[in-house]
C-alpha atoms as a PDB file:
ATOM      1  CA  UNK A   1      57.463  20.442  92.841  1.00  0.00           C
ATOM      2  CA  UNK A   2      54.972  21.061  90.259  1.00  0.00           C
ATOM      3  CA  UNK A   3      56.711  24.590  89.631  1.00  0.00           C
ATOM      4  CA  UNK A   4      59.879  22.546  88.975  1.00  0.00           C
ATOM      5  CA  UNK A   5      58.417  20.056  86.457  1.00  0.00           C
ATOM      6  CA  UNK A   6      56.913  22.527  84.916  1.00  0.00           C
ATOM      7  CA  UNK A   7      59.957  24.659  83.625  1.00  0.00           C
ATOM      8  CA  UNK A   8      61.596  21.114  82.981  1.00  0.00           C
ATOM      9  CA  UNK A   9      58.494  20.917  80.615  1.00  0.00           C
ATOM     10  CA  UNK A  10      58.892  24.754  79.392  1.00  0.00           C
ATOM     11  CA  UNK A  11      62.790  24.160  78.576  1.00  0.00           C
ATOM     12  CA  UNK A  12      61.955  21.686  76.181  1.00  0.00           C
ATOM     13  CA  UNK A  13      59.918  24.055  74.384  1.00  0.00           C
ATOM     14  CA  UNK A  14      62.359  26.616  72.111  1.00  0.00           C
ATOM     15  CA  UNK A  15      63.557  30.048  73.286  1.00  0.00           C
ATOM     16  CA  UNK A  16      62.958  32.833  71.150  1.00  0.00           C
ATOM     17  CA  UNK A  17      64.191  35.748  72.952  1.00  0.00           C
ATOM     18  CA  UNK A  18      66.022  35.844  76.686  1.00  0.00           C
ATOM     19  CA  UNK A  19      66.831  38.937  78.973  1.00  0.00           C
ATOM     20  CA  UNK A  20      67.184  39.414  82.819  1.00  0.00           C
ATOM     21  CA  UNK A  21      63.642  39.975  82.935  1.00  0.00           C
ATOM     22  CA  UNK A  22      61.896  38.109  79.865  1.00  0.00           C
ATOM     23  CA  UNK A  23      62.387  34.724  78.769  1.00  0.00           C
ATOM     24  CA  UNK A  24      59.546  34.387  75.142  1.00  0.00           C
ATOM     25  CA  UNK A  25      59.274  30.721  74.325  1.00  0.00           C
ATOM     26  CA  UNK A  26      57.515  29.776  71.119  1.00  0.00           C
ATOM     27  CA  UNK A  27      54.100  27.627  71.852  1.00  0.00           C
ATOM     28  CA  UNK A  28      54.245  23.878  71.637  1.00  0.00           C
ATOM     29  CA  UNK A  29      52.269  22.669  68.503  1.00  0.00           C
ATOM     30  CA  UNK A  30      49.816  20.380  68.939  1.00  0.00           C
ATOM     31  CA  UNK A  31      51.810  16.951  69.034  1.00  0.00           C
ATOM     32  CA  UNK A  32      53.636  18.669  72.009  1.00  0.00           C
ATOM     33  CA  UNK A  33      50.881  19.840  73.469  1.00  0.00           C
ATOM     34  CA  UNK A  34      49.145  16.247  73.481  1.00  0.00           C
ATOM     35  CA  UNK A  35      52.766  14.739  74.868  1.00  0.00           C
ATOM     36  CA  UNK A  36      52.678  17.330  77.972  1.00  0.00           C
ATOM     37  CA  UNK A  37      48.764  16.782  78.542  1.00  0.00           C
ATOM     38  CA  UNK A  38      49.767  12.728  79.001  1.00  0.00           C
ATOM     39  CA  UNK A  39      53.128  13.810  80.248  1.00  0.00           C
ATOM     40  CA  UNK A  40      51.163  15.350  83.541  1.00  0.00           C
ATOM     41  CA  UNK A  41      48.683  12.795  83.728  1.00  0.00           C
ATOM     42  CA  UNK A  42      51.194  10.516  83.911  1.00  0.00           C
ATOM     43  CA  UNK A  43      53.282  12.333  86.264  1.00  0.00           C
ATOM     44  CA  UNK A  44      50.222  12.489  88.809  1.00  0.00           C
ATOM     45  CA  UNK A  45      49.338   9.194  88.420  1.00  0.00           C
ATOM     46  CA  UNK A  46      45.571   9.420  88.544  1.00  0.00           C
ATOM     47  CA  UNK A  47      42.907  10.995  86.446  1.00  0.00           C
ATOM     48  CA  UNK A  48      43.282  15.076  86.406  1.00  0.00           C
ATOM     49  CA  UNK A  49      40.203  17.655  86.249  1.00  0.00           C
ATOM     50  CA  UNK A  50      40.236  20.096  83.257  1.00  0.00           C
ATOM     51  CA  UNK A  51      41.711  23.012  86.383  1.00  0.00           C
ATOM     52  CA  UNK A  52      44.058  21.004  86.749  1.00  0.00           C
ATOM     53  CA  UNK A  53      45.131  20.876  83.058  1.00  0.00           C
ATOM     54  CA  UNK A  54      44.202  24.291  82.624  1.00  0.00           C
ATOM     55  CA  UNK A  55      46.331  25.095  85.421  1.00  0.00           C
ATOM     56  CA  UNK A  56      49.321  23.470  84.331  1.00  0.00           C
ATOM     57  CA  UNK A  57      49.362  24.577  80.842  1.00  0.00           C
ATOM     58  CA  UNK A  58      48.396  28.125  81.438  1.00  0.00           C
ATOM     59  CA  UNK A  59      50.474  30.406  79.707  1.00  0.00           C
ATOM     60  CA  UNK A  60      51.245  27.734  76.890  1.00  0.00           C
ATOM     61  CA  UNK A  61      47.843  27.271  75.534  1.00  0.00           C
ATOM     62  CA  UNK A  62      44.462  27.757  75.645  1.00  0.00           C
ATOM     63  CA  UNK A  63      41.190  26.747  76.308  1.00  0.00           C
ATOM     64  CA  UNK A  64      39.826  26.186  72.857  1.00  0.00           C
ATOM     65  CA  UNK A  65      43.795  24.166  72.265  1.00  0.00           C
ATOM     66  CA  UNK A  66      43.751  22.115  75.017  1.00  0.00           C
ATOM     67  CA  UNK A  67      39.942  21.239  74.525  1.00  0.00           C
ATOM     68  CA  UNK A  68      40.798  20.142  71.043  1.00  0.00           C
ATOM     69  CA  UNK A  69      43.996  18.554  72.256  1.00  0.00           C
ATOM     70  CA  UNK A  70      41.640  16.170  74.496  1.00  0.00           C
ATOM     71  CA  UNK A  71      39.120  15.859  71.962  1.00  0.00           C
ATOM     72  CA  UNK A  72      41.840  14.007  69.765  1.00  0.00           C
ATOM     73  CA  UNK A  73      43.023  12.039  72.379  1.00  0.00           C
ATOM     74  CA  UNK A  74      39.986  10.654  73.288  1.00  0.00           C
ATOM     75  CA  UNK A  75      39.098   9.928  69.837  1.00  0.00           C
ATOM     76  CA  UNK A  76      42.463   7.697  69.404  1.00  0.00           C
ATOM     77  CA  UNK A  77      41.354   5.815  72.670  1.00  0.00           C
ATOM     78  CA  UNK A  78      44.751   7.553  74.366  1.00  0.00           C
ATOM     79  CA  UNK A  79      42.959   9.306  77.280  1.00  0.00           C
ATOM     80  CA  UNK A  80      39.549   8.202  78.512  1.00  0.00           C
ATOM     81  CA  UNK A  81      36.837  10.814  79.855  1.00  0.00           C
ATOM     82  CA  UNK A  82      35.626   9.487  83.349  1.00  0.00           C
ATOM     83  CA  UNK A  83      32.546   9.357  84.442  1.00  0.00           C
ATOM     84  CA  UNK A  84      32.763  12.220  86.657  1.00  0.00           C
ATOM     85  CA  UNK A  85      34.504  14.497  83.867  1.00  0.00           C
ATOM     86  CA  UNK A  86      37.949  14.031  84.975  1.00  0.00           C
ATOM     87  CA  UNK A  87      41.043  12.600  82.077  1.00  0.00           C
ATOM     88  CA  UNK A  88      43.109  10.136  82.692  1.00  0.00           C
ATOM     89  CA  UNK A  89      45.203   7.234  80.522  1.00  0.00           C
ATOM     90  CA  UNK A  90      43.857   4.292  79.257  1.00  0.00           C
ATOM     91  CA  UNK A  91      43.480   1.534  81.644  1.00  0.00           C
ATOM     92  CA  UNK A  92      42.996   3.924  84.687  1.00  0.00           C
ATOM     93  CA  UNK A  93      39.459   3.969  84.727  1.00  0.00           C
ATOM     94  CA  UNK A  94      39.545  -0.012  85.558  1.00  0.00           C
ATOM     95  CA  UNK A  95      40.616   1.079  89.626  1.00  0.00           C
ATOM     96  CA  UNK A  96      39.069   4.873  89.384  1.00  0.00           C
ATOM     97  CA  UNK A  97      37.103   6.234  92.517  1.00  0.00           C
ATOM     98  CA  UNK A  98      34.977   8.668  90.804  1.00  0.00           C
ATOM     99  CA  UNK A  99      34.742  11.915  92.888  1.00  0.00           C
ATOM    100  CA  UNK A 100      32.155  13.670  93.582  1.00  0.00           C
ATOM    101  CA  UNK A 101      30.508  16.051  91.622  1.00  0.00           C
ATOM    102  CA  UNK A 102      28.272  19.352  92.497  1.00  0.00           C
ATOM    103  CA  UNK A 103      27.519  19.838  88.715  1.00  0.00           C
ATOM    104  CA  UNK A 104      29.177  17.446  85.722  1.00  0.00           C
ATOM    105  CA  UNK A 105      29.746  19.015  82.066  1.00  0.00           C
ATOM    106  CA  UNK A 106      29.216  17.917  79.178  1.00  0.00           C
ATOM    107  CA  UNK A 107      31.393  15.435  77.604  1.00  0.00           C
ATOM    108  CA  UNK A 108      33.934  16.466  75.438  1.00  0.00           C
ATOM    109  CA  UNK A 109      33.303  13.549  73.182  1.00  0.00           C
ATOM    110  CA  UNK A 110      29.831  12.593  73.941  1.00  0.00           C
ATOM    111  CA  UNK A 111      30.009   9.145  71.289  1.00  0.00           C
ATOM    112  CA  UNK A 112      32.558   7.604  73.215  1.00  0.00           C
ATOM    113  CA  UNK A 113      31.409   8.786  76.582  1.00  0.00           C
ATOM    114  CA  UNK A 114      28.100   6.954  75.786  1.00  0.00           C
ATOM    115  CA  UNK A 115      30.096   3.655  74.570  1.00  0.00           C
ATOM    116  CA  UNK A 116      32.226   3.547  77.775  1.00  0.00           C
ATOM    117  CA  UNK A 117      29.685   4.606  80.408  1.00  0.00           C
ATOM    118  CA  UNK A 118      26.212   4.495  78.762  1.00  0.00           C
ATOM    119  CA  UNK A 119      25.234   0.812  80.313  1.00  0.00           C
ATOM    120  CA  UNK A 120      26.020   1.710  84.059  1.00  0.00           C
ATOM    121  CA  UNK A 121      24.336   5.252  83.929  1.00  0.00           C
ATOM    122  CA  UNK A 122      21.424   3.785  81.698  1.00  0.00           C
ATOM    123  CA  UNK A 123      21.337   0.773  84.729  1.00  0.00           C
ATOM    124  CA  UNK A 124      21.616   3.736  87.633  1.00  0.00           C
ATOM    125  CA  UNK A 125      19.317   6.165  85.816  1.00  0.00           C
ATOM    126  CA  UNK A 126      21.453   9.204  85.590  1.00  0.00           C
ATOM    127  CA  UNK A 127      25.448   9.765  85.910  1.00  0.00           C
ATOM    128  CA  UNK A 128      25.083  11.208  89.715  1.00  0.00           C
ATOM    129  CA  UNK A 129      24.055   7.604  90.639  1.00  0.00           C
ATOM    130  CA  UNK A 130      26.554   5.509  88.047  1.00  0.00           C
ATOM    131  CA  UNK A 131      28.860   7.652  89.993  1.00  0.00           C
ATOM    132  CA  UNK A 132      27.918   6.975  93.367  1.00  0.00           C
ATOM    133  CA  UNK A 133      27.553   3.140  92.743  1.00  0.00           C
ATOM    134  CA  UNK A 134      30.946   3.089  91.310  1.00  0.00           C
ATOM    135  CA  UNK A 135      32.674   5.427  94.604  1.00  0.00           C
ATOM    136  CA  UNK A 136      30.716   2.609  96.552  1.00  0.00           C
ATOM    137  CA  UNK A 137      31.844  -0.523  94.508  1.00  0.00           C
ATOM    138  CA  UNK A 138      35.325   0.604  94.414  1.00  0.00           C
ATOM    139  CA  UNK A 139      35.753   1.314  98.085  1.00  0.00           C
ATOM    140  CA  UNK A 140      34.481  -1.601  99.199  1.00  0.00           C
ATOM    141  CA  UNK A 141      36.990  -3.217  96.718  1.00  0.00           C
ATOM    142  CA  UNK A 142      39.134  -1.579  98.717  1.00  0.00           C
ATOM    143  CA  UNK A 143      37.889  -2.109 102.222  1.00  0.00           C
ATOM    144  CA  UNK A 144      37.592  -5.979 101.643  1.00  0.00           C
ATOM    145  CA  UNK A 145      41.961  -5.882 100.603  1.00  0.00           C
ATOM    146  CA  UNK A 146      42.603  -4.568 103.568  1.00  0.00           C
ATOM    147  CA  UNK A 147      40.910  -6.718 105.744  1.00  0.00           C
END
């Protein structure tokens, strides 16, 4: 399925030259490339991990694009950076379950990464504990619907 969206996402972008074997599509420009970054967020429905972007867009851009793709986004509050690293749209990080991490990265955008998440790491004393607390918090949450 992912295969299929993603030619749906490819046709919108212009053909430049088509054979049996080839099909050359010109590279989306960076408004595009921000609309298909949300576009698959949005398709998934939950925060994605930068593989997963990668993965999707591979082929149409590249690292250094889609990390200053992201970097914009975050800036105009249109994608948040969760605490464990992952992107997702605003408002998702309200119900997030944080997964768990062997190593986290740096933040892309370290300013607002501080304003959103600063307090609860500052309260835990590092991000591997914020992130714990809040996989623990939100699962209970969860638990205490269901029953």
């Amino acid at each position: 399925m992912a295969l299929n969206k993603r030619r749906s996402e490819e046709r919108d972008l212009e053909v430049v030259y088509e054979d049996e074997d080839v099909v050359v599509m010109r590279a989306p420009d960076d408004e595009e490339l921000e609309r298909m970054v949300k576009d698959i967020i949005r398709r998934k429905g939950r925060p994605v991990t930068w593989k997963e972007l990668r993965k999707e867009l591979s082929g149409l851009a590249g690292e250094d694009r889609l990390r200053k793709v992201l970097v914009k986004l975050i800036e105009r509050d249109e994608i948040v950076e969760m605490i464990d690293g992952s992107f997702g749209l605003r408002g998702m990080e309200a119900s997030y379950v944080p997964r768990r991490l062997k190593k986290r990265v740096r933040p892309l955008v370290p300013r607002k990464f501080r304003t959103r998440w600063g307090p609860i790491v500052e309260s835990r004393g590092s991000i591997s504990a914020a992130i714990q607390y809040l996989r623990e918090a939100r699962l209970g949450k969860r638990a205490r619907r269901v029953n």
